[in-house]
N, C-alpha and C. Protein backbone atom coordinates (compact mmCIF):
# COMPACT_ATOMS: atom_id res chain seq x y z
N UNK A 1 129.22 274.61 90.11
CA UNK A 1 128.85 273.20 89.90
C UNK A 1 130.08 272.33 89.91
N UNK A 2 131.02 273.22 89.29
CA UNK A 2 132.07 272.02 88.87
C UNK A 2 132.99 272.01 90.38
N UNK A 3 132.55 272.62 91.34
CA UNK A 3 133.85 272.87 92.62
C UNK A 3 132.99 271.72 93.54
N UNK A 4 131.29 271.60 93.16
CA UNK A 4 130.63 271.03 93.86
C UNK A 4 130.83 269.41 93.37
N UNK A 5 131.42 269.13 91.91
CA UNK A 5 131.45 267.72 91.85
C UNK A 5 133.21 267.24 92.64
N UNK A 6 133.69 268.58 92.85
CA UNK A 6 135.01 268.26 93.04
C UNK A 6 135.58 267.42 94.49
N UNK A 7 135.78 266.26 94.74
CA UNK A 7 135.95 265.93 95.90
C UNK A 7 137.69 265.57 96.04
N UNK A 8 138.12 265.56 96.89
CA UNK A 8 138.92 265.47 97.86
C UNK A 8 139.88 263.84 97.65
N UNK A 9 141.09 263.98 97.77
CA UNK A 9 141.64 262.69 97.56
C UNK A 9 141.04 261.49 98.57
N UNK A 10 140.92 261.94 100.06
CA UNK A 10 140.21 261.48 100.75
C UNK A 10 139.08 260.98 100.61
N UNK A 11 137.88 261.75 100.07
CA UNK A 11 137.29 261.64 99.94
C UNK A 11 137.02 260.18 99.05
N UNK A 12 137.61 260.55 97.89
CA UNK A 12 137.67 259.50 96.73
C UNK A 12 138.21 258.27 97.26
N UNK A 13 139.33 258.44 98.18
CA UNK A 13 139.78 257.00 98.88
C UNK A 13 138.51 256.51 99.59
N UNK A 14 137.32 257.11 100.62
CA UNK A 14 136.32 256.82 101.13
C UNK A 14 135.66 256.06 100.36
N UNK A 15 135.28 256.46 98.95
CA UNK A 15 134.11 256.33 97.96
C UNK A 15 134.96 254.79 97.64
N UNK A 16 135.95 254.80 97.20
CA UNK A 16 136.27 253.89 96.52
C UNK A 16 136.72 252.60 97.37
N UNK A 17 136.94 252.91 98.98
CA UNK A 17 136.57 251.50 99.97
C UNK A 17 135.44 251.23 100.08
N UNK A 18 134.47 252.06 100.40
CA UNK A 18 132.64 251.70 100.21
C UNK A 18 132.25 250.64 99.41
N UNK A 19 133.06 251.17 97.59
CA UNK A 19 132.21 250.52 96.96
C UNK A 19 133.06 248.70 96.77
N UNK A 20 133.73 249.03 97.19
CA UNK A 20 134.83 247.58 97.66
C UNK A 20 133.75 246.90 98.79
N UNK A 21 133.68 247.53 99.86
CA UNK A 21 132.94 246.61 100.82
C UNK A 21 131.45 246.02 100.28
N UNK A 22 131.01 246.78 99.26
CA UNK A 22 129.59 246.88 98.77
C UNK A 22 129.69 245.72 97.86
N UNK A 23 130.62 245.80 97.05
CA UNK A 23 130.92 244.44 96.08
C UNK A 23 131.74 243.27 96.79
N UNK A 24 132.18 243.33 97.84
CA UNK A 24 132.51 242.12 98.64
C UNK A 24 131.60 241.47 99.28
N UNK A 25 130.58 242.04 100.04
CA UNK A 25 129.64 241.87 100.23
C UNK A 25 128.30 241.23 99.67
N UNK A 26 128.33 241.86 98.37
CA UNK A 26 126.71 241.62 97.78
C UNK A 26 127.52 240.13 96.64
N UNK A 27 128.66 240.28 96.37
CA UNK A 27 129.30 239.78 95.07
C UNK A 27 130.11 238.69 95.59
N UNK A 28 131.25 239.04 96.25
CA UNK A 28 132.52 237.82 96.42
C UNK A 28 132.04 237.28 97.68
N UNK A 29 131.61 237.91 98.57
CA UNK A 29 131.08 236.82 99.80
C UNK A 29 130.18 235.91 99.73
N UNK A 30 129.09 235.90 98.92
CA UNK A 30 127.97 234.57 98.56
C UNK A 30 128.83 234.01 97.77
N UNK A 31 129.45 234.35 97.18
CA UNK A 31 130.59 233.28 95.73
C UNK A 31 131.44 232.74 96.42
N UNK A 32 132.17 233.74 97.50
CA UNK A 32 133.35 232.27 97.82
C UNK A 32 132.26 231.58 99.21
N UNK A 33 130.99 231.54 99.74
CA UNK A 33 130.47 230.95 100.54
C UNK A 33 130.11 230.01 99.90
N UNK A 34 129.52 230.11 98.64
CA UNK A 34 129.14 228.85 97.99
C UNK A 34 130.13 227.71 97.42
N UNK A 35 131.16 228.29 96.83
CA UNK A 35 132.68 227.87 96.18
C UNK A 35 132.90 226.62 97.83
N UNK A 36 132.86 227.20 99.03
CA UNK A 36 133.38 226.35 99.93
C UNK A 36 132.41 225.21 100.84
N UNK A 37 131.54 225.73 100.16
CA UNK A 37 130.04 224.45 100.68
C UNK A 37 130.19 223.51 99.36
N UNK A 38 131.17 224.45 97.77
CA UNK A 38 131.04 223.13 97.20
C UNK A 38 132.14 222.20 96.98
N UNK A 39 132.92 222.78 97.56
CA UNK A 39 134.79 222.04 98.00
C UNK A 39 134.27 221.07 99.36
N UNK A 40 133.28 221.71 100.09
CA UNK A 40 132.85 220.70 101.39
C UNK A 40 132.29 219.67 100.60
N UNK A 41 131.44 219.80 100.01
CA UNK A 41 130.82 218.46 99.59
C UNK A 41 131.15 217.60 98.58
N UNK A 42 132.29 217.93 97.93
CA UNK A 42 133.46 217.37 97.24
C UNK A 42 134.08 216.56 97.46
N UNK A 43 134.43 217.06 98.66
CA UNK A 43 135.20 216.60 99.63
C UNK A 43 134.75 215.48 100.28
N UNK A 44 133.50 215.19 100.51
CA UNK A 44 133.08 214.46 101.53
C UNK A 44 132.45 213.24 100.35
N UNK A 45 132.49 213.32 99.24
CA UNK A 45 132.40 212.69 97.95
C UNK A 45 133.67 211.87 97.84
N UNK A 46 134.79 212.49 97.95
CA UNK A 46 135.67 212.05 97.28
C UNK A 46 136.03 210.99 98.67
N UNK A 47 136.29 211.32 99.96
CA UNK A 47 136.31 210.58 101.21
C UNK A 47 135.74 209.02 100.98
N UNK A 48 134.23 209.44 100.87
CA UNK A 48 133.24 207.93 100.78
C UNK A 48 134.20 206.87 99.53
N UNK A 49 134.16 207.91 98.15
CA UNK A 49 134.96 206.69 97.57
C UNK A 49 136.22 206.24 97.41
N UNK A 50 136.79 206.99 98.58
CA UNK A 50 138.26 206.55 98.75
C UNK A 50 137.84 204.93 99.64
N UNK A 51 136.93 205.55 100.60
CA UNK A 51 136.87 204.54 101.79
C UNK A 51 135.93 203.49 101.16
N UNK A 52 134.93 203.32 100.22
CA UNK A 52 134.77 201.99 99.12
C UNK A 52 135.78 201.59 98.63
N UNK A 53 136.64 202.51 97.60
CA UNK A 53 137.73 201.54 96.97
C UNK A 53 139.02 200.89 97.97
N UNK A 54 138.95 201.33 99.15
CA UNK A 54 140.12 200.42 100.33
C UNK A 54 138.90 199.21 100.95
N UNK A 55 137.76 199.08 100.79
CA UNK A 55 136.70 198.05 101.02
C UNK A 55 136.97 196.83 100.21
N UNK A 56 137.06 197.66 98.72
CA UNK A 56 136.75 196.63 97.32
C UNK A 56 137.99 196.39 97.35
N UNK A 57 139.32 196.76 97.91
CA UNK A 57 140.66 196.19 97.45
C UNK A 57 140.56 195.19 99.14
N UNK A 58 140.16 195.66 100.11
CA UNK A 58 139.92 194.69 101.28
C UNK A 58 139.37 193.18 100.67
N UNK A 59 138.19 193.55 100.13
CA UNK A 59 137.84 191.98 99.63
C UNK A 59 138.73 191.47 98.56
N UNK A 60 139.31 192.32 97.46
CA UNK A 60 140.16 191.48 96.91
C UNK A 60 141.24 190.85 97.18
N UNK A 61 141.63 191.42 98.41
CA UNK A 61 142.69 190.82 99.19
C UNK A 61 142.59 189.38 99.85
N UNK A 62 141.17 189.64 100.35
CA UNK A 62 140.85 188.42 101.12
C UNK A 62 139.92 187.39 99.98
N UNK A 63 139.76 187.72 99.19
CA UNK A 63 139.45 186.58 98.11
C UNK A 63 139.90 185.38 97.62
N UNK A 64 141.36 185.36 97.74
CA UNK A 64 142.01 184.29 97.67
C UNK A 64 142.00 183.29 98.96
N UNK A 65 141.66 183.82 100.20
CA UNK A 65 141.52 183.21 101.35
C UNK A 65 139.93 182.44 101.56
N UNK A 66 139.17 183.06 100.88
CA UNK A 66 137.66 182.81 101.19
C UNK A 66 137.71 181.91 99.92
N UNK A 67 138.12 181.48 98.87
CA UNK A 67 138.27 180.51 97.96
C UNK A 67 138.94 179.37 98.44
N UNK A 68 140.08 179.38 99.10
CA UNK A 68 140.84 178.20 99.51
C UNK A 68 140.08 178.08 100.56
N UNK A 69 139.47 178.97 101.81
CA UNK A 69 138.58 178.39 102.67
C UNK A 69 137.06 177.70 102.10
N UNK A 70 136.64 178.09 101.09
CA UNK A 70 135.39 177.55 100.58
C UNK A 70 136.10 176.11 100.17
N UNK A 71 136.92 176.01 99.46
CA UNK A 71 137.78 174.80 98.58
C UNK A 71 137.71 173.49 99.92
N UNK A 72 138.56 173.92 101.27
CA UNK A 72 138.79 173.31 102.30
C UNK A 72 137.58 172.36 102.21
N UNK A 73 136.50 173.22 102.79
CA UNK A 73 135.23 173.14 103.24
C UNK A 73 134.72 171.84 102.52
N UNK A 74 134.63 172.05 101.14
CA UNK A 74 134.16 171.12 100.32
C UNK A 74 134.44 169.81 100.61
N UNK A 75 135.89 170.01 100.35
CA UNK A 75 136.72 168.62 100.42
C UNK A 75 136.80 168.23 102.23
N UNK A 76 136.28 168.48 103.00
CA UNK A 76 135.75 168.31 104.50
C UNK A 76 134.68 167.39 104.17
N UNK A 77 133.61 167.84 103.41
CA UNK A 77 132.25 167.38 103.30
C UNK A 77 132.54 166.11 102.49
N UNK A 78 133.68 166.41 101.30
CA UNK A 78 133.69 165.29 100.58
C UNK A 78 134.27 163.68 101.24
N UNK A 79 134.94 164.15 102.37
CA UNK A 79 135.28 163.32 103.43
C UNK A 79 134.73 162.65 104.32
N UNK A 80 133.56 163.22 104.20
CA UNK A 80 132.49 162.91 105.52
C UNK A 80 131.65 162.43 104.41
N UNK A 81 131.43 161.93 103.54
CA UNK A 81 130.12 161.38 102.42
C UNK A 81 129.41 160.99 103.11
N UNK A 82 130.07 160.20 104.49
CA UNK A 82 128.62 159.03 105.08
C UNK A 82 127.85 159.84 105.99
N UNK A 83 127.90 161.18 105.98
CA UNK A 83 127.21 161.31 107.16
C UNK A 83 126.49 162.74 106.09
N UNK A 84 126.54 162.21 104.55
CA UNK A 84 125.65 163.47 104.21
C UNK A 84 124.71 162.27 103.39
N UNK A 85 123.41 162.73 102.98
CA UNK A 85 121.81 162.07 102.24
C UNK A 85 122.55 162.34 100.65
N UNK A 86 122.07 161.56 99.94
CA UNK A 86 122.07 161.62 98.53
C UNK A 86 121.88 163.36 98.26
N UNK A 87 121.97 164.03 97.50
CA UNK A 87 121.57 165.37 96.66
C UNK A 87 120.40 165.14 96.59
N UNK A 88 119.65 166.22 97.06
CA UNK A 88 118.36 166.58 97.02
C UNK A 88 117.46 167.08 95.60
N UNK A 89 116.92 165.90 94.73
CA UNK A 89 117.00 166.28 93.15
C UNK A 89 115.72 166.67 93.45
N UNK A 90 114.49 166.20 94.14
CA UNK A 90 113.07 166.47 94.25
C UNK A 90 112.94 166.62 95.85
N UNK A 91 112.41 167.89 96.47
CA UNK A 91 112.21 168.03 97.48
C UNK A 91 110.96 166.78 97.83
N UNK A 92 109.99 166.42 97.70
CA UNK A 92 108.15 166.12 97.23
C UNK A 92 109.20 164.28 97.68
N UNK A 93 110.04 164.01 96.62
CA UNK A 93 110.84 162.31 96.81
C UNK A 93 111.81 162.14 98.50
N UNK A 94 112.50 163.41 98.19
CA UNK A 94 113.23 163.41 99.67
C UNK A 94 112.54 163.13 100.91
N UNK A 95 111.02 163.55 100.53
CA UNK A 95 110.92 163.88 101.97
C UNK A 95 110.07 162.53 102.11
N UNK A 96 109.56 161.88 100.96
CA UNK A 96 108.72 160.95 101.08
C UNK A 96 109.57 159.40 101.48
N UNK A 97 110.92 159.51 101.07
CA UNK A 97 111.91 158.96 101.43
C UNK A 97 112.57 158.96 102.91
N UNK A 98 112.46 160.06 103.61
CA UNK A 98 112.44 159.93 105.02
C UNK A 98 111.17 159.87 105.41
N UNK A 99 109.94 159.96 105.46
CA UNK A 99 108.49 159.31 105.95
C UNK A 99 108.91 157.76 106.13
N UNK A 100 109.83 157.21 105.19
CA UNK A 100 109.52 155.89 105.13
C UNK A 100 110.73 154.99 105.88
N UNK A 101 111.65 155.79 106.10
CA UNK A 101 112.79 155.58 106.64
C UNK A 101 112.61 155.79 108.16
N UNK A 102 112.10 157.00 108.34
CA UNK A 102 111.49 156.86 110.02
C UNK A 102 110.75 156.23 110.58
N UNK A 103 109.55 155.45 109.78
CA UNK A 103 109.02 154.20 110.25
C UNK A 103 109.61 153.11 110.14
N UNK A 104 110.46 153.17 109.34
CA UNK A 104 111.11 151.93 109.94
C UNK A 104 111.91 152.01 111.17
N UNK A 105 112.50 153.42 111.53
CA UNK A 105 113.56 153.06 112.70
C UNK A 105 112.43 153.23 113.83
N UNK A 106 111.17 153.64 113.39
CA UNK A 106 110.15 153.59 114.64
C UNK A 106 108.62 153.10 114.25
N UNK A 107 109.03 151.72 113.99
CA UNK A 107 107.40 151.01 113.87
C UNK A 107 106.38 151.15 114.56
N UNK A 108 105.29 151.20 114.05
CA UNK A 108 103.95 150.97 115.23
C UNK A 108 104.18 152.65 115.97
N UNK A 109 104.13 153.51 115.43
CA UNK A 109 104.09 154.31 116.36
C UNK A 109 103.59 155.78 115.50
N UNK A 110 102.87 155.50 114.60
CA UNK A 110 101.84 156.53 114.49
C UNK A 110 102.55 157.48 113.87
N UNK A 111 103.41 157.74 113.10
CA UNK A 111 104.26 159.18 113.26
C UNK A 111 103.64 159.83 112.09
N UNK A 112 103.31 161.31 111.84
CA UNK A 112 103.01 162.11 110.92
C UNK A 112 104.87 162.63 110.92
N UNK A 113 104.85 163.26 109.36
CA UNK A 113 106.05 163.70 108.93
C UNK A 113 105.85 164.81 108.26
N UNK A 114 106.18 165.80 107.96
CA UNK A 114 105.76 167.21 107.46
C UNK A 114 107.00 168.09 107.15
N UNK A 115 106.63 169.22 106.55
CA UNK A 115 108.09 169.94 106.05
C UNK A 115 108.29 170.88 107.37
N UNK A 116 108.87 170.91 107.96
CA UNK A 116 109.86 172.09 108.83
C UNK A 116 109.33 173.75 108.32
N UNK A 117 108.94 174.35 109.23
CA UNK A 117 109.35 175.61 108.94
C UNK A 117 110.34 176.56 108.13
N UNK A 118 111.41 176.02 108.55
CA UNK A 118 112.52 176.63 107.94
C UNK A 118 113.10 175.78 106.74
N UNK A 119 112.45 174.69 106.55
CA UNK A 119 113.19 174.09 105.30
C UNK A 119 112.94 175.05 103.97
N UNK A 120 114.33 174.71 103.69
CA UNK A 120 114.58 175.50 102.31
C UNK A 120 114.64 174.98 101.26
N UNK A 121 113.93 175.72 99.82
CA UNK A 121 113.65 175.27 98.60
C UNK A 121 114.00 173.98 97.87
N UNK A 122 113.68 173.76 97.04
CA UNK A 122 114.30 173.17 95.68
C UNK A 122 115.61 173.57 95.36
N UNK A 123 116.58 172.73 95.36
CA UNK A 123 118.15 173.07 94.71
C UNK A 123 118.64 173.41 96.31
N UNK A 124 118.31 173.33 97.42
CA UNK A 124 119.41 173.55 98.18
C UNK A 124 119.39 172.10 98.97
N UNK A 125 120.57 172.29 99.47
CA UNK A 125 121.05 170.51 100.19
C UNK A 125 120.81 170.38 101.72
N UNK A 126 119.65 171.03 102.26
CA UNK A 126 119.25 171.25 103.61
C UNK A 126 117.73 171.10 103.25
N UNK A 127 117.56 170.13 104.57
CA UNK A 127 115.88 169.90 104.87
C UNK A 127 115.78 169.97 105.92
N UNK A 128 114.46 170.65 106.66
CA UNK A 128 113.90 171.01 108.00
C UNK A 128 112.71 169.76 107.71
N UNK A 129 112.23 168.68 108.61
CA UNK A 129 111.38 167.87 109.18
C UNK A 129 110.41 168.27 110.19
N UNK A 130 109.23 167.99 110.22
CA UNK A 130 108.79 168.26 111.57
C UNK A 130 107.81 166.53 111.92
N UNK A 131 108.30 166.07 113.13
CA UNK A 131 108.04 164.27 113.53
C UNK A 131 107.09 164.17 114.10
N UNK A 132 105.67 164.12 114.06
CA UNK A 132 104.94 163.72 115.41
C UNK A 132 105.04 162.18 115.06
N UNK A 133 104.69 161.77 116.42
CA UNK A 133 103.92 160.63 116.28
C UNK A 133 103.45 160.19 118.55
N UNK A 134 103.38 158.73 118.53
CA UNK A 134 103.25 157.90 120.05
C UNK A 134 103.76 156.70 120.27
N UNK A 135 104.11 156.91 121.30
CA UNK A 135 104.55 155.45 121.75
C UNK A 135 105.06 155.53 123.40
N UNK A 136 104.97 154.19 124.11
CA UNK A 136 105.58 154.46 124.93
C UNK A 136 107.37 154.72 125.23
N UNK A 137 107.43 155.11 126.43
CA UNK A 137 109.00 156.12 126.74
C UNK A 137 109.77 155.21 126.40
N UNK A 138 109.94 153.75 126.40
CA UNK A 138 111.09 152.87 126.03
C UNK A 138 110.75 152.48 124.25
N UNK A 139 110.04 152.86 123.80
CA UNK A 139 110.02 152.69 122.19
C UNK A 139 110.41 154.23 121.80
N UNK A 140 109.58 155.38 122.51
CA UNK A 140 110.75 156.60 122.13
C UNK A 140 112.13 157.05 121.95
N UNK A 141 112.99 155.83 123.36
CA UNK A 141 114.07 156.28 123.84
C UNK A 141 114.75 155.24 122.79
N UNK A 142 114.27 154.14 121.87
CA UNK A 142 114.99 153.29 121.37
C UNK A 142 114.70 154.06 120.01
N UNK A 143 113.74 154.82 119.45
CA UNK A 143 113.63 155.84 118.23
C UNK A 143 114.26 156.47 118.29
N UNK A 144 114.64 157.38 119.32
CA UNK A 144 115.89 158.42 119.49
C UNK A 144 117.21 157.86 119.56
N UNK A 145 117.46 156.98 120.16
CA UNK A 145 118.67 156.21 119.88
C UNK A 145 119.00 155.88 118.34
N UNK A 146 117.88 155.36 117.70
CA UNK A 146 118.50 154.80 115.99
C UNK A 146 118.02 155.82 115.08
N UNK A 147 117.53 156.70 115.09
CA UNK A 147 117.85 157.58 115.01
C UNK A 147 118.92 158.85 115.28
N UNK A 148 119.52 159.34 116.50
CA UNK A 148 120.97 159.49 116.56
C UNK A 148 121.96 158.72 115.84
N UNK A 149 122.10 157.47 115.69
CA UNK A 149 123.51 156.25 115.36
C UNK A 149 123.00 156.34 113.97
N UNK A 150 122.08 156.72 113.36
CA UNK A 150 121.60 156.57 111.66
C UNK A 150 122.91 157.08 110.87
N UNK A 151 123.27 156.58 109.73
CA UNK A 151 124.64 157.28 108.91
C UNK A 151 123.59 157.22 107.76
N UNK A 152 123.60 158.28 106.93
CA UNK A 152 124.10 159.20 106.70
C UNK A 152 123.09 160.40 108.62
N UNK A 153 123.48 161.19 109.07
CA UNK A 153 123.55 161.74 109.94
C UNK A 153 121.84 162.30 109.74
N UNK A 154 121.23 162.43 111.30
CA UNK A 154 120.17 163.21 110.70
C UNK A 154 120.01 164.29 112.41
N UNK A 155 120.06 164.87 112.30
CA UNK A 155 120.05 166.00 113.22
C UNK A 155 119.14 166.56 114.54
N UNK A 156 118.79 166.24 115.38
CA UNK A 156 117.40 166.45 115.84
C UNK A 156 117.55 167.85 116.64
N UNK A 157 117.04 168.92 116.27
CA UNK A 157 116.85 169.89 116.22
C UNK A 157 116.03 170.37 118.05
N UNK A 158 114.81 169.92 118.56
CA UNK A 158 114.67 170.02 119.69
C UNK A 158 113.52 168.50 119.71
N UNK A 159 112.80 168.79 120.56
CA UNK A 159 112.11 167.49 121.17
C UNK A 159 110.93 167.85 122.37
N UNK A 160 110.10 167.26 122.21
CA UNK A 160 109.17 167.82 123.28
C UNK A 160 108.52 166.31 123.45
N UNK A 161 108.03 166.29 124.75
CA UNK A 161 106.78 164.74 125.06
C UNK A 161 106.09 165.39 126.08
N UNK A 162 104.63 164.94 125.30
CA UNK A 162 103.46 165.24 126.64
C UNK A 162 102.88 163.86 126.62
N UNK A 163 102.78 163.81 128.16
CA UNK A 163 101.94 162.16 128.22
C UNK A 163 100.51 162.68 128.33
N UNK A 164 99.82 161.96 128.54
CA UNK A 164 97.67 161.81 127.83
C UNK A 164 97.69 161.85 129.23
N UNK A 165 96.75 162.79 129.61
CA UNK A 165 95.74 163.00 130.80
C UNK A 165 94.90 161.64 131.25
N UNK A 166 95.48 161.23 132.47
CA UNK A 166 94.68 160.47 133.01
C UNK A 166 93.36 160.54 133.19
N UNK A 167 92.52 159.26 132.71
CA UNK A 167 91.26 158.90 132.83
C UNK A 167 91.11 158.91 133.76
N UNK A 168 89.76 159.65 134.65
CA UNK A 168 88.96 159.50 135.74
C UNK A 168 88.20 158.28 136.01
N UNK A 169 88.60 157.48 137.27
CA UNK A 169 87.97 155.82 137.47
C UNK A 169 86.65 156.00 137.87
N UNK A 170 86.36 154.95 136.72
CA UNK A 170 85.14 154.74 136.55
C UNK A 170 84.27 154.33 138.06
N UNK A 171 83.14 154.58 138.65
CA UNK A 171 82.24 154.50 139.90
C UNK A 171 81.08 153.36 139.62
N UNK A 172 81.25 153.32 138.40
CA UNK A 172 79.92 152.34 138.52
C UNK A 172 80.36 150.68 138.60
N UNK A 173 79.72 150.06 139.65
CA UNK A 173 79.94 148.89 140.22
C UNK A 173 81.42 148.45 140.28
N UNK A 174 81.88 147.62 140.61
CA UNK A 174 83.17 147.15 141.30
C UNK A 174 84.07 146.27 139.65
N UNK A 175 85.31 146.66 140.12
CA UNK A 175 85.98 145.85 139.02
C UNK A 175 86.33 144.34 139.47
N UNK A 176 87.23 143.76 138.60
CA UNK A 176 87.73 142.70 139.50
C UNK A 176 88.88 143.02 139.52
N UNK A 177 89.43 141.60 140.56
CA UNK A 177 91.10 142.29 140.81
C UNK A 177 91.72 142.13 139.22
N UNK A 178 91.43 141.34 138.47
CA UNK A 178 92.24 141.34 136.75
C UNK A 178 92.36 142.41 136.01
N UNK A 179 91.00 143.32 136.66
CA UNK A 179 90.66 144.62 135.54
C UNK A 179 91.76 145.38 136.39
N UNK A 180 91.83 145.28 137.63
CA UNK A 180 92.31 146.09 138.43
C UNK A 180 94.60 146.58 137.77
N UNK A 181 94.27 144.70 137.66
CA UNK A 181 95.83 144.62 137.58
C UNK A 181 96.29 145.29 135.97
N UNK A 182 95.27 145.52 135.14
CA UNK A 182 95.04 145.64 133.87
C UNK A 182 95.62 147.20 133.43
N UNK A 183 94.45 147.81 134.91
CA UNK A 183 94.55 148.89 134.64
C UNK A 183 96.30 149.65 134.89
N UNK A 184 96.49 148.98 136.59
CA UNK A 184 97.67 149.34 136.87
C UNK A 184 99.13 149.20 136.00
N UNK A 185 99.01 147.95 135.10
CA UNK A 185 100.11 147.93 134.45
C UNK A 185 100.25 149.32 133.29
N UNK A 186 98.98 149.13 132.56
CA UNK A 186 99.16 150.52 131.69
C UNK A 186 99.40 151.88 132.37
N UNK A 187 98.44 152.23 133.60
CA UNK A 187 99.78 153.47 134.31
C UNK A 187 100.95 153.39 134.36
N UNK A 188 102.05 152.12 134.50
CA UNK A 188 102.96 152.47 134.99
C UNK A 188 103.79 153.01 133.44
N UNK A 189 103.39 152.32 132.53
CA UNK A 189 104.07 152.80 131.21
C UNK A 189 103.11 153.12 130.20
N UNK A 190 102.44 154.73 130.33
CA UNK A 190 101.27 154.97 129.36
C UNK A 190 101.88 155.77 128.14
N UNK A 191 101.43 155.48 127.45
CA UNK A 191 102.15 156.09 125.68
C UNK A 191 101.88 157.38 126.09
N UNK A 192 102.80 157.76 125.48
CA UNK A 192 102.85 159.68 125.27
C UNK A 192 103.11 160.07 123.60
N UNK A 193 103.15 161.12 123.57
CA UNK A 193 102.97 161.76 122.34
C UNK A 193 104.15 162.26 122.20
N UNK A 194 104.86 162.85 120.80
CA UNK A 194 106.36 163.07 120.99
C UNK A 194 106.13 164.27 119.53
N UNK A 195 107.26 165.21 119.41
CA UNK A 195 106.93 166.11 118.76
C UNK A 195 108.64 166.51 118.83
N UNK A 196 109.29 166.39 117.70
CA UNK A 196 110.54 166.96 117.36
C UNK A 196 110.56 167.31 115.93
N UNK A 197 111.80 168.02 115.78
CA UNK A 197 112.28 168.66 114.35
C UNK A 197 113.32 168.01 114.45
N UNK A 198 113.71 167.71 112.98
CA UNK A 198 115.02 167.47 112.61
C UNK A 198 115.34 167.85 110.83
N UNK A 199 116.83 167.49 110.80
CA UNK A 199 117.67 168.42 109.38
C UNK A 199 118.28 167.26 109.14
N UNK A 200 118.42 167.32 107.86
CA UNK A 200 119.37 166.53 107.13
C UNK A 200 119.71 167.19 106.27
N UNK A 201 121.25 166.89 106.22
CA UNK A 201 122.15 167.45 104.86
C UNK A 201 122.57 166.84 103.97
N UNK A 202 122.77 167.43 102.99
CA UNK A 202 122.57 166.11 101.83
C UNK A 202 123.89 166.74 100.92
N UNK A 203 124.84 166.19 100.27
CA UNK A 203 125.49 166.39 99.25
C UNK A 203 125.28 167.52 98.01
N UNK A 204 126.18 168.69 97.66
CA UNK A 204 125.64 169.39 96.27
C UNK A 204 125.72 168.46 94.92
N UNK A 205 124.44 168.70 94.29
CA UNK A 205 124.23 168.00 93.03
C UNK A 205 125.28 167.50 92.05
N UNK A 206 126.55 168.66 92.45
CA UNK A 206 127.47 168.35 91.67
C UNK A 206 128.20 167.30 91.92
N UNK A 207 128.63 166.84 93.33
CA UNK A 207 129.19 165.70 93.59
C UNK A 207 128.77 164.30 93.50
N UNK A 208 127.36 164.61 93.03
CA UNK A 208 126.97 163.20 92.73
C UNK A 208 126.64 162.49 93.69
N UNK A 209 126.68 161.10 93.38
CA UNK A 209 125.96 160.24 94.90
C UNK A 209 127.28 159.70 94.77
C-alpha cells in the first residue's frame, strides 16, 4: 500500500502544476477578469469627469466675457431707448395700446389686431402681433410706410395681400355710360385685404420708462 501511495518527484511536480492550472483557472482567472472590467469602467468614470470638470472650468473662464458681453448689450439698448416701447407691465394693456395706435397710423381700414403665435408671456419685453385689416394699395403702401418710420421701432415680420375676386357683370338690361364709368374707376384701384405680423420690443422693467 504504502509503495502504491509512493509517487515520484516527477510525478509530484505533475500533480502540483495541475492543481496550479486548476486554481488559475476556476479561481484567479474570473478574479483578475473581473478586477479589469472593473479598472475599465473606472476608468471610463473617471475620463467623463475629468472631461466635465475642463467644461465647468471652460465656462468659468468664459464667464467674465459673457458678463461684460451681456453688460455691453444692455447699455446698447440703453442707447437706443427710442426705438424700444415702454416695459411691458400688462400684456391684455400693451396690446390694447397698439390696437389703438395702428388705427391711427391706418384709419378707415378695418384692421383686426390679435396676439402672434409666438408672442411670449407676461414679464418678457417681446410681443408677436398678428394685423388684418383693407384698404386700397395706396392707403396700404402709406400704412406700411408710417408704420416702418414709427419710433419707438415696430418690426414687420412678413406681409401678404390678396385682392377680392372680381364680380361677374351683371346681364340684365343695359347700364348707362355713368354706371359704366363708376364701375371702371373702382377696377382700376379695388381694396384688397392685407395680413402681416409684427414685434415690438420694449425695455426690461428694470430700466424704467
Amino acid at each position: 500500500m504504502k509503495k502504491m501511495l509512493k509517487m515520484s518527484r516527477r510525478e509530484r511536480l505533475y500533480l502540483i502544476a495541475g492543481g496550479a492550472v486548476l486554481l488559475f483557472g476556476v479561481v484567479v482567472y474570473p478574479a483578475t477578469k473581473a478586477a479589469a472590467a472593473y479598472r475599465l469602467e473606472q476608468t471610463e468614470m473617471l475620463e467623463d469627469e475629468v472631461a466635465l470638470l475642463e467644461d465647468f472650468n471652460g465656462m468659468l473662464n468664459d464667464a467674465g466675457a459673457i458678463q461684460l458681453e451681456n453688460e455691453q448689450l444692455r447699455d446698447a439698448l440703453r442707447d437706443a431707448g427710442d426705438l424700444l416701447f415702454p416695459p411691458i407691465e400688462n400684456p391684455i394693456m400693451t396690446q390694447t395700446m397698439m390696437i389703438k395706435l395702428l388705427n391711427e397710423l391706418g384709419p378707415d381700414m378695418g384692421m383686426d389686431v390679435s396676439a402672434g403665435r409666438s408672442s411670449i408671456g407676461a414679464g418678457a419685453n417681446q410681443m408677436n402681433l398678428t394685423v388684418k385689416g383693407r384698404g386700397r394699395y395706396p392707403e396700404i403702401l402709406k400704412f406700411l410706410y408710417r408704420v416702418e418710420t414709427y419710433r419707438p421701432l415696430i418690426l414687420i415680420n412678413d406681409i401678404s395681400l390678396v385682392a377680392p375676386k372680381p364680380r361677374k357683370p351683371s346681364t340684365k338690361g343695359k347700364s348707362s355710360s355713368k354706371s359704366k364709368k363708376a364701375v371702371g374707376e373702382k377696377t382700376k384701384d379695388p381694396s384688397m385685404y392685407f395680413r402681416m405680423s409684427i414685434q415690438i420690443n420694449s425695455r426690461d422693467k428694470e430700466d424704467g420708462e
